[in-house]
Protein backbone atom coordinates (compact mmCIF):
# COMPACT_ATOMS: atom_id res chain seq x y z
CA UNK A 1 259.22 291.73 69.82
CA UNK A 2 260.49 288.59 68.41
CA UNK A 3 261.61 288.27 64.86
CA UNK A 4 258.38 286.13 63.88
CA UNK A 5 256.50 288.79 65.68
CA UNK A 6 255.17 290.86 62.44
CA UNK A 7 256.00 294.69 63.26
CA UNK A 8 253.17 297.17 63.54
CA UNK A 9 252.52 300.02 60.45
CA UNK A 10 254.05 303.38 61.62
CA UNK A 11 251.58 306.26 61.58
CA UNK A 12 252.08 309.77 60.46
CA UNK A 13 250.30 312.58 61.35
CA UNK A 14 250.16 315.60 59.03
CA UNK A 15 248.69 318.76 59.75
CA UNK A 16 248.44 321.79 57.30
CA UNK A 17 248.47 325.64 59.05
CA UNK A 18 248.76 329.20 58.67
CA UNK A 19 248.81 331.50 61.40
CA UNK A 20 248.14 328.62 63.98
CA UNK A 21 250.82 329.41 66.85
CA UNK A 22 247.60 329.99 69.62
CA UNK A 23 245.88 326.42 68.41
CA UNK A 24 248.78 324.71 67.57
CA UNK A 25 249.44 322.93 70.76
CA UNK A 26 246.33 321.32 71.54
CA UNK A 27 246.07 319.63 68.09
CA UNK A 28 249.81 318.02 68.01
CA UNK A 29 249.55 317.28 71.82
CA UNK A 30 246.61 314.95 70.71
CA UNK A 31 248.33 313.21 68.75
CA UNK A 32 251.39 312.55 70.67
CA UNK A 33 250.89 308.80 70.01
CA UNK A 34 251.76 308.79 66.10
CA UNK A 35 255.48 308.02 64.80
CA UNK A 36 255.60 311.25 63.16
CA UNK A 37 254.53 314.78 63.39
CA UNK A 38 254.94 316.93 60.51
CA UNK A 39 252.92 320.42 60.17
CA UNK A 40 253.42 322.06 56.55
CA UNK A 41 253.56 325.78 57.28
CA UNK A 42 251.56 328.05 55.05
CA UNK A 43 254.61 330.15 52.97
CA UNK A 44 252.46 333.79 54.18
CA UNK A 45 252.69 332.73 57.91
CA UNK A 46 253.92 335.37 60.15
CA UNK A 47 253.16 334.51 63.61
CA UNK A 48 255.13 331.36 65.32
CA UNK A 49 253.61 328.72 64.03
CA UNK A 50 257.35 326.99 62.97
CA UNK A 51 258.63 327.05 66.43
CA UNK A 52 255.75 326.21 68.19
CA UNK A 53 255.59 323.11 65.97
CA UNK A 54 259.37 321.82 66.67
CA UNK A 55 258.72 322.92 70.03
CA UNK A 56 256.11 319.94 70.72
CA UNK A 57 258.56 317.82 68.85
CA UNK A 58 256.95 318.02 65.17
CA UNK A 59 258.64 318.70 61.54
CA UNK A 60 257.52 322.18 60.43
CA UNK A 61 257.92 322.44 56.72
CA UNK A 62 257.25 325.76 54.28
CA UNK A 63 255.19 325.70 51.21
CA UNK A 64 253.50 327.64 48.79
CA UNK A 65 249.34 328.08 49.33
CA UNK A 66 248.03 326.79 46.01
CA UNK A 67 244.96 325.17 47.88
CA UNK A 68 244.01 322.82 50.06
CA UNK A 69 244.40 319.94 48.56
CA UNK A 70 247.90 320.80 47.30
CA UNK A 71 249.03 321.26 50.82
CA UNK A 72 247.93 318.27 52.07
CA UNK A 73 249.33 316.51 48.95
CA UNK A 74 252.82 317.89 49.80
CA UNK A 75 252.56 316.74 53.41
CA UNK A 76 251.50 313.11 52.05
CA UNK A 77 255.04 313.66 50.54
CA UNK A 78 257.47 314.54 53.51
CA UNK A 79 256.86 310.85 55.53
CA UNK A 80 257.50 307.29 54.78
CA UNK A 81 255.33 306.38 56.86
CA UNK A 82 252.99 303.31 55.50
CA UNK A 83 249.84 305.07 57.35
CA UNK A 84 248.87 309.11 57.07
CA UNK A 85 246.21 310.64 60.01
CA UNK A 86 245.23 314.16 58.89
CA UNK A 87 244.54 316.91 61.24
CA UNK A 88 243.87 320.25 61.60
CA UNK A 89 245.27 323.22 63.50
CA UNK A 90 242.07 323.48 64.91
CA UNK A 91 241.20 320.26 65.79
CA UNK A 92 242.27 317.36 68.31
CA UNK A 93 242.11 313.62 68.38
CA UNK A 94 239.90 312.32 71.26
CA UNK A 95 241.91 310.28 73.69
CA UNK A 96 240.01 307.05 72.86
CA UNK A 97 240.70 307.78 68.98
CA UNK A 98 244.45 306.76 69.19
CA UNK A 99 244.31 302.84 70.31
CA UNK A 100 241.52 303.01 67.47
CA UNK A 101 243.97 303.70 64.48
CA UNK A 102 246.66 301.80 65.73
CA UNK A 103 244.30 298.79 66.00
CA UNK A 104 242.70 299.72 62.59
CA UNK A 105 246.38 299.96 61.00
CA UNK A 106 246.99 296.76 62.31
CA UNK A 107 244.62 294.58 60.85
CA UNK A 108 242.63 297.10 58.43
CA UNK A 109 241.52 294.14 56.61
CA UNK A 110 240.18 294.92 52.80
CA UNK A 111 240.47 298.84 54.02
CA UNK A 112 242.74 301.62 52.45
CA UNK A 113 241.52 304.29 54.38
CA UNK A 114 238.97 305.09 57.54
CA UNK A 115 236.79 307.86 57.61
CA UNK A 116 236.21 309.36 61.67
CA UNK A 117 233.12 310.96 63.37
CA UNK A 118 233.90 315.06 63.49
CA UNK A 119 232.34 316.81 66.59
CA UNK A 120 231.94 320.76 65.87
CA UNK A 121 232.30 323.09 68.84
CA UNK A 122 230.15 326.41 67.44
CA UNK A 123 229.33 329.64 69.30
CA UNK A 124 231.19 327.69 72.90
CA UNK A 125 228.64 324.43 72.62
CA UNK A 126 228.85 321.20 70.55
CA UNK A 127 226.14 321.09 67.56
CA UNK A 128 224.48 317.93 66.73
CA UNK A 129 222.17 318.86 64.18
CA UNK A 130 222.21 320.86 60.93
CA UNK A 131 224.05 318.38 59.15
CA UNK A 132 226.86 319.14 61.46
CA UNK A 133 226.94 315.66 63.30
CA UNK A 134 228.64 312.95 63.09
CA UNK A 135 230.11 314.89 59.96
CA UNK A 136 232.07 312.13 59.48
CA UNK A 137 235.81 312.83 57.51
CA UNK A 138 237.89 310.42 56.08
CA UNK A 139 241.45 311.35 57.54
CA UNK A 140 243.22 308.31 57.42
CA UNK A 141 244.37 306.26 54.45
CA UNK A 142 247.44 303.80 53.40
CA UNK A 143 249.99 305.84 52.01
CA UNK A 144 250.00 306.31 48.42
CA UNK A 145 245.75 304.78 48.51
CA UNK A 146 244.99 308.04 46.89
CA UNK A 147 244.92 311.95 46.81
CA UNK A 148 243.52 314.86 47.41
CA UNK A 149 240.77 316.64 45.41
CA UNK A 150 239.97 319.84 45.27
CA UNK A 151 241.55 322.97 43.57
CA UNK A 152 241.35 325.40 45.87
CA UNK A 153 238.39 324.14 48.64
CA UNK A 154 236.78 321.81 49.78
CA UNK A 155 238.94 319.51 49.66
CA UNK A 156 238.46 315.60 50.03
CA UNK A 157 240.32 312.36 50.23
CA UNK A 158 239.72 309.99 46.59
CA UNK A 159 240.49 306.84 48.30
CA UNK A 160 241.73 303.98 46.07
CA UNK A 161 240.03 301.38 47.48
CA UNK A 162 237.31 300.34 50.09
CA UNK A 163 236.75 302.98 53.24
CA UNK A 164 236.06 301.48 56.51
CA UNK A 165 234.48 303.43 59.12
CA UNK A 166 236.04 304.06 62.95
CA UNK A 167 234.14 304.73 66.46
CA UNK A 168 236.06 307.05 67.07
CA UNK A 169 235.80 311.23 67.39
CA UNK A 170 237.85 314.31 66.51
CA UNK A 171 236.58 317.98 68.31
CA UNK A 172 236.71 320.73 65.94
CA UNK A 173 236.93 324.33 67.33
CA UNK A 174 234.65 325.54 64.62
CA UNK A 175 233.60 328.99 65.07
CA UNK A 176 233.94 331.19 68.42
CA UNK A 177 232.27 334.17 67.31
CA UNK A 178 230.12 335.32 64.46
CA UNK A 179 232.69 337.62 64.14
CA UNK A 180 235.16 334.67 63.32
CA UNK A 181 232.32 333.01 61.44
CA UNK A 182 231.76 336.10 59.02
CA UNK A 183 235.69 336.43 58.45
CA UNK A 184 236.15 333.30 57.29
CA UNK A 185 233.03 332.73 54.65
CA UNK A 186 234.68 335.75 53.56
CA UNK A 187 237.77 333.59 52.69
CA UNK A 188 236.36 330.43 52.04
CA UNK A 189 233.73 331.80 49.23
CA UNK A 190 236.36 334.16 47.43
CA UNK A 191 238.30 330.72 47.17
CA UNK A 192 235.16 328.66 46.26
CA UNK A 193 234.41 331.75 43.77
CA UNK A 194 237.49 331.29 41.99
CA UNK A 195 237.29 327.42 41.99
CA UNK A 196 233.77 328.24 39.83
CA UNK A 197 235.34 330.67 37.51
CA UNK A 198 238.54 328.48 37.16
CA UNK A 199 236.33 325.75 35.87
CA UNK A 200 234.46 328.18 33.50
CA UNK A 201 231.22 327.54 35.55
CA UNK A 202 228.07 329.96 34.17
CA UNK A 203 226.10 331.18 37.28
CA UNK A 204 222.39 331.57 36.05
CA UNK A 205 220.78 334.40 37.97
CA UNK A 206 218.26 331.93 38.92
CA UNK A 207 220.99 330.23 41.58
CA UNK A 208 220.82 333.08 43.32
CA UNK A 209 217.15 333.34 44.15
CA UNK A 210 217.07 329.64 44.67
CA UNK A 211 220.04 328.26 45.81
CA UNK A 212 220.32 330.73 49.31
CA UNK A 213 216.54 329.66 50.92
CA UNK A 214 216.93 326.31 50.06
CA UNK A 215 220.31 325.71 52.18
CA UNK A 216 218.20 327.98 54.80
CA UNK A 217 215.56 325.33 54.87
CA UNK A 218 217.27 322.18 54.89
CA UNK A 219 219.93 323.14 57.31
CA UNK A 220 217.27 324.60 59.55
CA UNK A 221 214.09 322.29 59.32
CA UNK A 222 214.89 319.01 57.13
CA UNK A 223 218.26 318.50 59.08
CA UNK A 224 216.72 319.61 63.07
CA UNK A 225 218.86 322.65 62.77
CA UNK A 226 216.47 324.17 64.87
CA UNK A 227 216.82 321.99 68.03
CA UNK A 228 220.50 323.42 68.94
CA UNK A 229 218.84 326.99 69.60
CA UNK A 230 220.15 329.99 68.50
CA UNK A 231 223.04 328.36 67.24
CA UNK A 232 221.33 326.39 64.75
CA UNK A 233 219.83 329.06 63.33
CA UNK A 234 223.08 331.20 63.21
CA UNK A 235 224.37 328.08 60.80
CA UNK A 236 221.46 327.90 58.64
CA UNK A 237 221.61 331.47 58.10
CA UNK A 238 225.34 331.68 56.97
CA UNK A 239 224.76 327.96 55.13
CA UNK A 240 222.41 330.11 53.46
CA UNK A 241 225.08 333.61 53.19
CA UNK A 242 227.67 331.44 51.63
CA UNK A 243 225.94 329.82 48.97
CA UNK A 244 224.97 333.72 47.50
CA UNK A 245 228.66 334.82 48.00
CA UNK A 246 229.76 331.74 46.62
CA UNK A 247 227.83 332.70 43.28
CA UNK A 248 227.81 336.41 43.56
CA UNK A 249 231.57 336.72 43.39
CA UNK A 250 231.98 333.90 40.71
CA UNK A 251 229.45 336.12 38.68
CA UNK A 252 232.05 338.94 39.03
CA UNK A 253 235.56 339.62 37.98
CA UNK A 254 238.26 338.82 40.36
CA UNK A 255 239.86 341.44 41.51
CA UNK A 256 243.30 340.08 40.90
CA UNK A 257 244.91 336.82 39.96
CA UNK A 258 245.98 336.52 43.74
CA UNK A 259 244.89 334.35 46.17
CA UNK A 260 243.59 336.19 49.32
CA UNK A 261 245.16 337.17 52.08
């Protein structure tokens, strides 16, 4: 490259995990393009996830679970990298998705940060409908264009500045099993749960009756849940189980200031 020859942005890729030793792989092997690779480790891991990471040539960094957004905060931290991708442990960048950034990087024009089409992989086949496609996430930003929202879920990207939109895909593992599926709404609403009572939220008894059929129906009929099968209904039915957890449990003490396991 010749010293008129402006240099191209470096990328980093930053992936949060806990647990993730099995899926690991397939996620930073995807990504085997960027500059960097740096996976903050959930501080309660207890499986491999650490060397599995330096093993496929990433960073593997320890932190405290606060939330979400906290952890991917803290990542945004450990590079100096002047572009961040985000990934997850169960996730993987498509092979055309790569060339996309680093042309998107390279002249992003009045862009801070790109949101990408999300394919979800649920019950072994890919679901289109439901709400669940293109799902698009943004997941890559200028460094130090913005944070991360979101106390303890659902987290998102506040972008300072315009959002562009890429072609490209990441494939989500979502759910294998209802099994899975059922474990982790179990997770996700006690976390949503104490995000409501954190904020002092009242949950009228009404929300309950409502709330629950009305995810039902527009998962299932207003978004063409219906056309992926069995499937589809499976996710309108939990859509539907989550929202009642959700408010059940914030309607309820917690039953300690811990977060859970």
């Amino acid at each position: 490259m010749s010293a008129n020859q402006p240099s191209i942005p470096s990328v980093a890729v930053i992936l949060i995990a806990r647990n993730e030793a099995v899926r690991l792989p397939r996620a930073l092997d995807s990504v085997a393009w960027a500059d960097e690779r740096i996976v903050v480790v959930d501080a309660s891991t207890t499986d491999a996830t650490e060397e599995v990471a330096v093993a496929h040539g990433a960073r593997a960094v320890r932190h405290p679970f606060t939330g979400y957004a906290a952890q991917r905060n803290f990542g945004d931290t450990l590079t100096s990298c002047e572009w961040i991708f985000c990934l997850d442990a169960d996730e993987r960048a498509t092979p055309s998705l790569g060339p996309l950034i680093r042309q998107a990087v390279a002249a992003p024009g009045p862009y801070v940060a790109f949101t990408v089409r999300r394919r979800n992989r649920y019950l072994g086949r890919w679901v289109r409908h439901g709400g669940w496609y293109p799902d698009r996430q943004l997941r890559l930003y200028r460094r130090g264009a913005g944070r991360w929202r979101g106390e303890w879920i659902h987290e998102s990207f506040e972008a300072a500045g315009p959002v562009g939109r890429l072609d490209g895909e990441i494939e989500h593992e979502a759910i294998a099993s209802i099994a899975e599926h059922q474990s982790k709404m179990n997770r996700y609403t006690d976390l949503a749960a104490q995000e409501l009572r954190a904020a002092g939220r009242c949950i009228p008894f009404w929300k309950l009756l409502l709330h629950p059929p009305a995810t039902f129906l527009n998962t299932y009929v207003v978004r063409c849940g219906y056309l992926d099968g069995f499937a589809g209904l499976c996710i309108a039915w939990f859509a539907a189980h989550y929202v009642f957890l959700k408010y059940a449990k914030a309607r309820t003490p917690a039953p300690s200031d811990a977060l859970p396991e």
